[in-house]
N, C-alpha and C. Protein backbone atom coordinates (compact mmCIF):
# COMPACT_ATOMS: atom_id res chain seq x y z
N UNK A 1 7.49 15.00 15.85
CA UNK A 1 8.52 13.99 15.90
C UNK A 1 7.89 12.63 16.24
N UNK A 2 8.34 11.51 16.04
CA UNK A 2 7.83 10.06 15.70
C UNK A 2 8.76 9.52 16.79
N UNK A 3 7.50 8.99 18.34
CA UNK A 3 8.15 8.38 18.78
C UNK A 3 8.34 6.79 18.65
N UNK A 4 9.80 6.59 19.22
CA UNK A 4 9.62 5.07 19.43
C UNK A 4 8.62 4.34 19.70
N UNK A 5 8.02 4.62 20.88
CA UNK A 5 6.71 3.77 21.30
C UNK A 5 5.51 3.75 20.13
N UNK A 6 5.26 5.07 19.37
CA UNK A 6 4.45 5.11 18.03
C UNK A 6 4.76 3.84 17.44
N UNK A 7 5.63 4.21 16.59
CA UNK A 7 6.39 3.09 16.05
C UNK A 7 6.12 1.09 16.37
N UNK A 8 6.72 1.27 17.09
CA UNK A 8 6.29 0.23 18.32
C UNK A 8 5.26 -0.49 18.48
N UNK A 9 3.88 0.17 18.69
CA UNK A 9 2.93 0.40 18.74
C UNK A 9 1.95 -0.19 17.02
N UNK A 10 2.59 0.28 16.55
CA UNK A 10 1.75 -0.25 14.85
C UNK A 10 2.50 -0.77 14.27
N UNK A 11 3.65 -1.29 14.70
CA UNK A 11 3.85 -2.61 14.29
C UNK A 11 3.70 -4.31 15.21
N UNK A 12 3.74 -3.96 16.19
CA UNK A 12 3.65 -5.08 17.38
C UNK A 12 2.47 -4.88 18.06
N UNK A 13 1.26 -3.80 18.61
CA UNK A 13 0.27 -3.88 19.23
C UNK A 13 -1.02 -4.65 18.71
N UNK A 14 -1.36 -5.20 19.19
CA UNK A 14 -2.72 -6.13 19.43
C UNK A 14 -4.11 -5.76 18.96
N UNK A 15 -3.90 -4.26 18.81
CA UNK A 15 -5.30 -4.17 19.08
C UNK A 15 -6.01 -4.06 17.10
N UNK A 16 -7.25 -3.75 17.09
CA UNK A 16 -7.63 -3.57 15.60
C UNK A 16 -7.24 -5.12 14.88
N UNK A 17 -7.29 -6.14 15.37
CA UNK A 17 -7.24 -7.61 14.53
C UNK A 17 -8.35 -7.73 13.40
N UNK A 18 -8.18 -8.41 12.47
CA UNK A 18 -8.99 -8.36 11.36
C UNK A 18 -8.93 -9.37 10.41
N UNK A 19 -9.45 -9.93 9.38
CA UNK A 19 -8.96 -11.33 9.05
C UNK A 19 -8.68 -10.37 7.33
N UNK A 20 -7.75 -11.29 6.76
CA UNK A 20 -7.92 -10.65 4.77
C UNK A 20 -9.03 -12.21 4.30
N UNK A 21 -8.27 -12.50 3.31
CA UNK A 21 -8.57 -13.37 2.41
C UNK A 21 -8.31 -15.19 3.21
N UNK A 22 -9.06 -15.44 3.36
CA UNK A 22 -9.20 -16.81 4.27
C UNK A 22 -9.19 -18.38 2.82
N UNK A 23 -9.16 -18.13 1.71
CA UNK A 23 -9.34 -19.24 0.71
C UNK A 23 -8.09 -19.25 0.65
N UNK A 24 -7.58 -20.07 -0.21
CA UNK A 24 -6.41 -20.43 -0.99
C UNK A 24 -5.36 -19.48 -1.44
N UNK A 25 -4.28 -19.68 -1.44
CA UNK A 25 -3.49 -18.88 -2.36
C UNK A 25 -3.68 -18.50 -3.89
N UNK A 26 -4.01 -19.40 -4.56
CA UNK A 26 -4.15 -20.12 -6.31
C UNK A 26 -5.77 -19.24 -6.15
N UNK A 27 -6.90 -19.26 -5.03
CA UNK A 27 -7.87 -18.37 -5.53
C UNK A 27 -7.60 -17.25 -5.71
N UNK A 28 -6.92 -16.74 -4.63
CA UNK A 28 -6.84 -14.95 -4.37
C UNK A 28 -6.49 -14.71 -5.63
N UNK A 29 -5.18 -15.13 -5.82
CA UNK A 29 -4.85 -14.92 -7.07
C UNK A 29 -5.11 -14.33 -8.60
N UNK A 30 -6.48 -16.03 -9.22
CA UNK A 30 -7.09 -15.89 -9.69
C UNK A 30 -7.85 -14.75 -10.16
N UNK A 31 -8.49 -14.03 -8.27
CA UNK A 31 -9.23 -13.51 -8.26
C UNK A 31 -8.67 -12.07 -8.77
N UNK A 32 -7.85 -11.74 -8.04
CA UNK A 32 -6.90 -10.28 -8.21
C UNK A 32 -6.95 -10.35 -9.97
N UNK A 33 -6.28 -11.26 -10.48
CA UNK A 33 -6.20 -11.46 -12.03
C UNK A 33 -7.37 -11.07 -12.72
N UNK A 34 -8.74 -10.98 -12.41
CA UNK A 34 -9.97 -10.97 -12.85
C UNK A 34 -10.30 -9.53 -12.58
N UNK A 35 -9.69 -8.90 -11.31
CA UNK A 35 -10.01 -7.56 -10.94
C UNK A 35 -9.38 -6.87 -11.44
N UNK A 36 -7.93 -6.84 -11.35
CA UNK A 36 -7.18 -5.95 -11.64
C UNK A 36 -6.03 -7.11 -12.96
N UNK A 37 -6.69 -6.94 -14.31
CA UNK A 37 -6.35 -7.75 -15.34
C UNK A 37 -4.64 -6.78 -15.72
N UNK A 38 -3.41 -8.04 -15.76
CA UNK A 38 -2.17 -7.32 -15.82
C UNK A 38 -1.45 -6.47 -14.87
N UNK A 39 -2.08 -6.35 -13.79
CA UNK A 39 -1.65 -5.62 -12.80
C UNK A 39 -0.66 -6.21 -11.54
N UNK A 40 0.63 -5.76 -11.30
CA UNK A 40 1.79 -6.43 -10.94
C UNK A 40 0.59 -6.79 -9.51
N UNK A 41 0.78 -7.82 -8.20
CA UNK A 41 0.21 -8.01 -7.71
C UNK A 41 1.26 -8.73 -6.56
N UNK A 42 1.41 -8.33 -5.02
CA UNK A 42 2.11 -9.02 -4.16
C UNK A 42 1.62 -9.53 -3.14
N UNK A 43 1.39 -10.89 -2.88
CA UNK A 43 0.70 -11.18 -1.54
C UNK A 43 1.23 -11.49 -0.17
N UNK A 44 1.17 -10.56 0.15
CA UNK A 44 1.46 -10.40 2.07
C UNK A 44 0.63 -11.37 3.26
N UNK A 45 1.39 -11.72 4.15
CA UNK A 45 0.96 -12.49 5.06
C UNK A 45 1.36 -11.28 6.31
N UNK A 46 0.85 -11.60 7.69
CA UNK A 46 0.58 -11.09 8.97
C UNK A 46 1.18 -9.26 8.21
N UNK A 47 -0.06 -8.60 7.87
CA UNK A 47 0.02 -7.18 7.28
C UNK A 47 -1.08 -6.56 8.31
N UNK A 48 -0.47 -4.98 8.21
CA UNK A 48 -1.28 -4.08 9.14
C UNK A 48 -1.97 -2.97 8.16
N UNK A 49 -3.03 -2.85 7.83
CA UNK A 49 -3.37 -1.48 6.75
C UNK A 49 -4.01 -0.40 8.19
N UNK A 50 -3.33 0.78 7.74
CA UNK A 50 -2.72 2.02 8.41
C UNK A 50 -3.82 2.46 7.98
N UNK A 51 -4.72 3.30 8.51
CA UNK A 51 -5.55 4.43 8.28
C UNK A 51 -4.79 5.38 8.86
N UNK A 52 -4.21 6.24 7.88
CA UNK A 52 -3.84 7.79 8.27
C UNK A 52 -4.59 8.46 8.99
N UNK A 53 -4.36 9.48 10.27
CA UNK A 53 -4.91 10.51 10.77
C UNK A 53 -4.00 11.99 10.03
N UNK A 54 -4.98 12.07 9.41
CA UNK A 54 -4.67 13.48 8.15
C UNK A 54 -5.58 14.49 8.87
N UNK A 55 -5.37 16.00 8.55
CA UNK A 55 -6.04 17.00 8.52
C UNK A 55 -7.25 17.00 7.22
N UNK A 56 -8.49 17.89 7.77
CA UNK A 56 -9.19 18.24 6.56
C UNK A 56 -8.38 18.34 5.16
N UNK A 57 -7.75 19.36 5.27
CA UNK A 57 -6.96 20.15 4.01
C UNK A 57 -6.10 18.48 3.85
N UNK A 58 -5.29 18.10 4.41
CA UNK A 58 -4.64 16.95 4.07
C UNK A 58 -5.09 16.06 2.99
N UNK A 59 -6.42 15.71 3.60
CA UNK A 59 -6.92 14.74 3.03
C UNK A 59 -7.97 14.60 1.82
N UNK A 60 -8.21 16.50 1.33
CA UNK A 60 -8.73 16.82 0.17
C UNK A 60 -7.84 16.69 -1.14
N UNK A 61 -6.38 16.88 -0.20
CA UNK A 61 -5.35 17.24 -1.68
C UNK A 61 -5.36 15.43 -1.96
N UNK A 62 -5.18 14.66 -0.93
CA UNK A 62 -4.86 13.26 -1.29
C UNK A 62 -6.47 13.04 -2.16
N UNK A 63 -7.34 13.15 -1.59
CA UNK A 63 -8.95 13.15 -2.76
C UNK A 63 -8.38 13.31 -3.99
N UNK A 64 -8.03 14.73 -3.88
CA UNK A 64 -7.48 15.28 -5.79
C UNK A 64 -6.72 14.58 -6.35
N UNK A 65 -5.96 13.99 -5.74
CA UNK A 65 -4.70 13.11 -5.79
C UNK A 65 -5.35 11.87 -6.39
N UNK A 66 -6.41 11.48 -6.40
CA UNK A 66 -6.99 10.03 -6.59
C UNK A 66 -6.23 9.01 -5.47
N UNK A 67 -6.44 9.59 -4.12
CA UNK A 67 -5.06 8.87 -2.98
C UNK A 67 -6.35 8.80 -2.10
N UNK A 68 -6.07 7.27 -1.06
CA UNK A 68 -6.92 7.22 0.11
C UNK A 68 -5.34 7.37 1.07
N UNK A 69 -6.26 8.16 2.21
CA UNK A 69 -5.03 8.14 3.37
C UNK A 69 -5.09 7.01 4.42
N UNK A 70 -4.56 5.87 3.30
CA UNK A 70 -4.01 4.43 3.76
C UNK A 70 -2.73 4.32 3.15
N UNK A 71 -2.04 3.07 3.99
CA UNK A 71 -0.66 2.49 3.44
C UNK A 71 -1.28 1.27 3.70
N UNK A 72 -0.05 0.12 3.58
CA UNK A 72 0.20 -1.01 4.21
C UNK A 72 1.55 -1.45 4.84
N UNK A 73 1.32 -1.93 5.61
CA UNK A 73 2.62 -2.64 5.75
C UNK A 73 2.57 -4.12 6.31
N UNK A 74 3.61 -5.02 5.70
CA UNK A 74 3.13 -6.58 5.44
C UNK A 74 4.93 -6.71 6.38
N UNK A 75 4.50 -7.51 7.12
CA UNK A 75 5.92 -8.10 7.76
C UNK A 75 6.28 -9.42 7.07
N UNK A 76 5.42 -9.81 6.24
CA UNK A 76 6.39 -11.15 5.75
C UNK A 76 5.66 -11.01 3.65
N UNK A 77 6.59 -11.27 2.79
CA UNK A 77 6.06 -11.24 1.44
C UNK A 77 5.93 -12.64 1.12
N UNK A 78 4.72 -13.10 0.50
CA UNK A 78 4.86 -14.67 0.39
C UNK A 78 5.06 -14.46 -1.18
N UNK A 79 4.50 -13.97 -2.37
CA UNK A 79 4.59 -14.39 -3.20
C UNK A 79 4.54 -12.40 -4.59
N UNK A 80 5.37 -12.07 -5.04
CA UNK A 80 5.45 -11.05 -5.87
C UNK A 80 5.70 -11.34 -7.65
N UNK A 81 4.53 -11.17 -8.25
CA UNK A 81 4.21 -11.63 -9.38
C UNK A 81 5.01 -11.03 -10.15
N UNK A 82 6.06 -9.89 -9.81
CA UNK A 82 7.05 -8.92 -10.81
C UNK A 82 8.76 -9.32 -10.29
N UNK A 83 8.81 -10.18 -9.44
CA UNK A 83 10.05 -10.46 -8.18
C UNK A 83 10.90 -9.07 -8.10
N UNK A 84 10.07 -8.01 -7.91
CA UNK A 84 10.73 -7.15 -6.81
C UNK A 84 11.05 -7.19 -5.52
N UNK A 85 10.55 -7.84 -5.03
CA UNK A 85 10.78 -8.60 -3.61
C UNK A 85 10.80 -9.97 -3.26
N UNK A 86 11.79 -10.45 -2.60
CA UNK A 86 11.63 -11.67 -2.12
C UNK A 86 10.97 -12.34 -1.38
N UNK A 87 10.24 -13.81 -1.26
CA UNK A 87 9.62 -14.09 -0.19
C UNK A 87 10.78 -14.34 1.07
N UNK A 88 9.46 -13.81 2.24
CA UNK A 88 10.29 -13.50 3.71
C UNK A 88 10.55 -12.16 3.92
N UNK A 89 10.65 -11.31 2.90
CA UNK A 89 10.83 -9.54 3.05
C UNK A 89 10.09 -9.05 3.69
N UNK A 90 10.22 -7.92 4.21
CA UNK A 90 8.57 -6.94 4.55
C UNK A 90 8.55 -5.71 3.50
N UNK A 91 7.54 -5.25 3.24
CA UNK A 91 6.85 -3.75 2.69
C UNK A 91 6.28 -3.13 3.25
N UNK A 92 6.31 -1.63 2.65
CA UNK A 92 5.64 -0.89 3.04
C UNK A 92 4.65 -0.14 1.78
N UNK A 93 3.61 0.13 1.70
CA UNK A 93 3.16 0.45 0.28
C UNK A 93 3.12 2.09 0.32
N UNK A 94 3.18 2.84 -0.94
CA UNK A 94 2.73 3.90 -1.01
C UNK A 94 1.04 4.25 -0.54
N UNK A 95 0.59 5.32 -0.84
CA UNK A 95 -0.66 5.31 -0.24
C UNK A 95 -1.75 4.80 -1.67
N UNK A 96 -3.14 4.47 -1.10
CA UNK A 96 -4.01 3.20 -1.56
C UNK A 96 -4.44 4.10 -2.76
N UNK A 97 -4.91 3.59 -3.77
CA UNK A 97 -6.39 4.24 -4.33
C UNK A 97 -7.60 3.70 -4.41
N UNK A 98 -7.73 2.55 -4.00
CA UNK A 98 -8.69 1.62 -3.39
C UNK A 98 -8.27 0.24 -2.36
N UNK A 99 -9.44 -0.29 -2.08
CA UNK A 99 -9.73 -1.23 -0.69
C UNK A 99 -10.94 -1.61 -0.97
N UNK A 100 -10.39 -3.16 -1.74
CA UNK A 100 -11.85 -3.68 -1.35
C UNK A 100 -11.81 -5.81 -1.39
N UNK A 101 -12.98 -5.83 -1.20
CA UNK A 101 -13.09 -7.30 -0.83
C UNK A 101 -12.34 -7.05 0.54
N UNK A 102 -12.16 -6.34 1.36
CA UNK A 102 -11.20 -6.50 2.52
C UNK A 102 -10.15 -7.22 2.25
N UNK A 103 -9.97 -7.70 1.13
CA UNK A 103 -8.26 -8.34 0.95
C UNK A 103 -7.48 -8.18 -0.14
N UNK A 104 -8.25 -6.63 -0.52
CA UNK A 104 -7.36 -6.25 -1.80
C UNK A 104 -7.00 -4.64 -1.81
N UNK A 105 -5.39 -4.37 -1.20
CA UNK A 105 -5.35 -3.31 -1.32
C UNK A 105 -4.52 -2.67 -2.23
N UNK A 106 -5.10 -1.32 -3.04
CA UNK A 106 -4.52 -1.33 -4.81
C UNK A 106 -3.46 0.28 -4.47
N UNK A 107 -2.39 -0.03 -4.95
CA UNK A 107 -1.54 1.45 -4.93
C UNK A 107 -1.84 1.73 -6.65
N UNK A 108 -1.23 2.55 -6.89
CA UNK A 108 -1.21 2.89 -8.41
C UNK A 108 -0.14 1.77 -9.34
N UNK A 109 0.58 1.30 -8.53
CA UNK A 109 1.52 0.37 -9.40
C UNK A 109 1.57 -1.34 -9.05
N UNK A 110 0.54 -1.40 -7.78
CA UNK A 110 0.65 -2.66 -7.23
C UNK A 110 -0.90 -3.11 -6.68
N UNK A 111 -1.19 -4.26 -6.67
CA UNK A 111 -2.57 -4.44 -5.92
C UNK A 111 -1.79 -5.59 -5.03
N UNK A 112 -1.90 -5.18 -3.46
CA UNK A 112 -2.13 -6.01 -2.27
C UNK A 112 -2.55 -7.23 -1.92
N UNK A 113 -2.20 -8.33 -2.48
CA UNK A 113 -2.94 -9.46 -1.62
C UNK A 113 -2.70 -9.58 0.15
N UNK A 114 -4.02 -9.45 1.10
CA UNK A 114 -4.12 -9.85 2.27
C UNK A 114 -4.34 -10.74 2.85
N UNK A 115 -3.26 -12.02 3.11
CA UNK A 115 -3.93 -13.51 2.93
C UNK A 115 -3.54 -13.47 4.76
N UNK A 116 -4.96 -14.35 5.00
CA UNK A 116 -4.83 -14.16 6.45
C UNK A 116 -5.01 -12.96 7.40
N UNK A 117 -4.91 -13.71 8.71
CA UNK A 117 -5.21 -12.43 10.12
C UNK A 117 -4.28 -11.04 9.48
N UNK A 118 -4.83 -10.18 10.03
CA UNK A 118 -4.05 -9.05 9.60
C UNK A 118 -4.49 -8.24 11.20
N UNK A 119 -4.08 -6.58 10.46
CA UNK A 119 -4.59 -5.75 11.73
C UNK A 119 -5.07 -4.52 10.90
N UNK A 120 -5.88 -4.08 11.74
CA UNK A 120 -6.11 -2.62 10.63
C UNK A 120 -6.21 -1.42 12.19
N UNK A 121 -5.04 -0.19 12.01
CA UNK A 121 -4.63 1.06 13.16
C UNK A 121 -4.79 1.88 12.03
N UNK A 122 -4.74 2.89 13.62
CA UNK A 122 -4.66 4.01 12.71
C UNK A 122 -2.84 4.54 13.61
N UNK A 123 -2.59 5.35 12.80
CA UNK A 123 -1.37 6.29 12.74
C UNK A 123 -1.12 7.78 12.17
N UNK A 124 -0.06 8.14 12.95
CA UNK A 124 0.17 9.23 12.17
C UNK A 124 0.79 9.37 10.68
N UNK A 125 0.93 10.14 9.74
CA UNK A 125 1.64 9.67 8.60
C UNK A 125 3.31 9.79 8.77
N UNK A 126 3.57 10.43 9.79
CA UNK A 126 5.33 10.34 10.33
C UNK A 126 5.84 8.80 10.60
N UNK A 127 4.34 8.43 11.60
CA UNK A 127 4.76 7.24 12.26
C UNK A 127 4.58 5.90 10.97
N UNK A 128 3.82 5.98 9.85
CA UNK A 128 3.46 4.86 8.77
C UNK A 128 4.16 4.74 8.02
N UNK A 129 4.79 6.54 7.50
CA UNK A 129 5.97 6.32 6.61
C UNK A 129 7.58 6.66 7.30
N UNK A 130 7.80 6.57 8.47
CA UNK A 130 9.37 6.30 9.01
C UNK A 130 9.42 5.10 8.47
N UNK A 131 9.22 3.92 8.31
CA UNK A 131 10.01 2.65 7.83
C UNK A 131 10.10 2.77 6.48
N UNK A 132 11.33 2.35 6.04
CA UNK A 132 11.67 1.89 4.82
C UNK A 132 13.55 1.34 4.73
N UNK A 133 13.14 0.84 3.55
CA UNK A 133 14.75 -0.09 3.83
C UNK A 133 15.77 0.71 3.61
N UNK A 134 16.83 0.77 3.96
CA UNK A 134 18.07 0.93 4.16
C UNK A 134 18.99 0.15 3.41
């Protein structure tokens, strides 16, 4: 069971600070465009990327899966290249299939912009995936 304080805890605690993408908005951009060519793309401001605490067995099926046992979650959306979300929203992402440049994190249907301080915890997967909207 997923306590409050969990909860709590990875979204408001301090600890694990980390910086994303420190240039421009109009670069990241760019850049994502060059990496991941056509690929819907949303850039998040003050975001936490979750390293799952999975079991062995857990984390072989997510391997097979072509899945890293990461999420994200972004408390504010600045800019969504498909307007599924508004700026000012928060997300939560499905889990990653890559992470890289430290400010690009890719689900199967979305690549992550990380603009700015961020945090990077770890969690349980009860406690990363309890949020979602209502």
């Amino acid at each position: 069971m997923v306590t409050l304080d969990e909860i709590a805890q990875l979204l408001y605690g301090t600890d694990g600070e980390t910086s994303g993408w420190t240039g421009s908005q109009e670069d990241m951009i760019s850049l994502a465009g060059k990496v991941f060519p056509g690929k819907a793309f949303c850039l998040v401001k003050q975001w936490i990327l979750v390293d799952l605490t999975v079991t062995p067995d857990e984390k072989e099926k997510l391997t097979n899966l072509g899945l890293l046992p990461m999420t994200l979650f972004a408390h504010e959306i600045v800019l969504d290249s498909k307007g599924r979300f508004q700026p000012g929203m928060w997300v939560r992402s499905n889990f990653g299939v890559s992470f890289i440049y430290g400010c690009m994190f890719e689900t199967k249907n979305t690549v992550y912009l990380l603009w700015g301080p961020g945090q990077r915890k770890e969690a349980t997967v009860g406690a990363a995936f309890s949020m979602k909207a209502v």
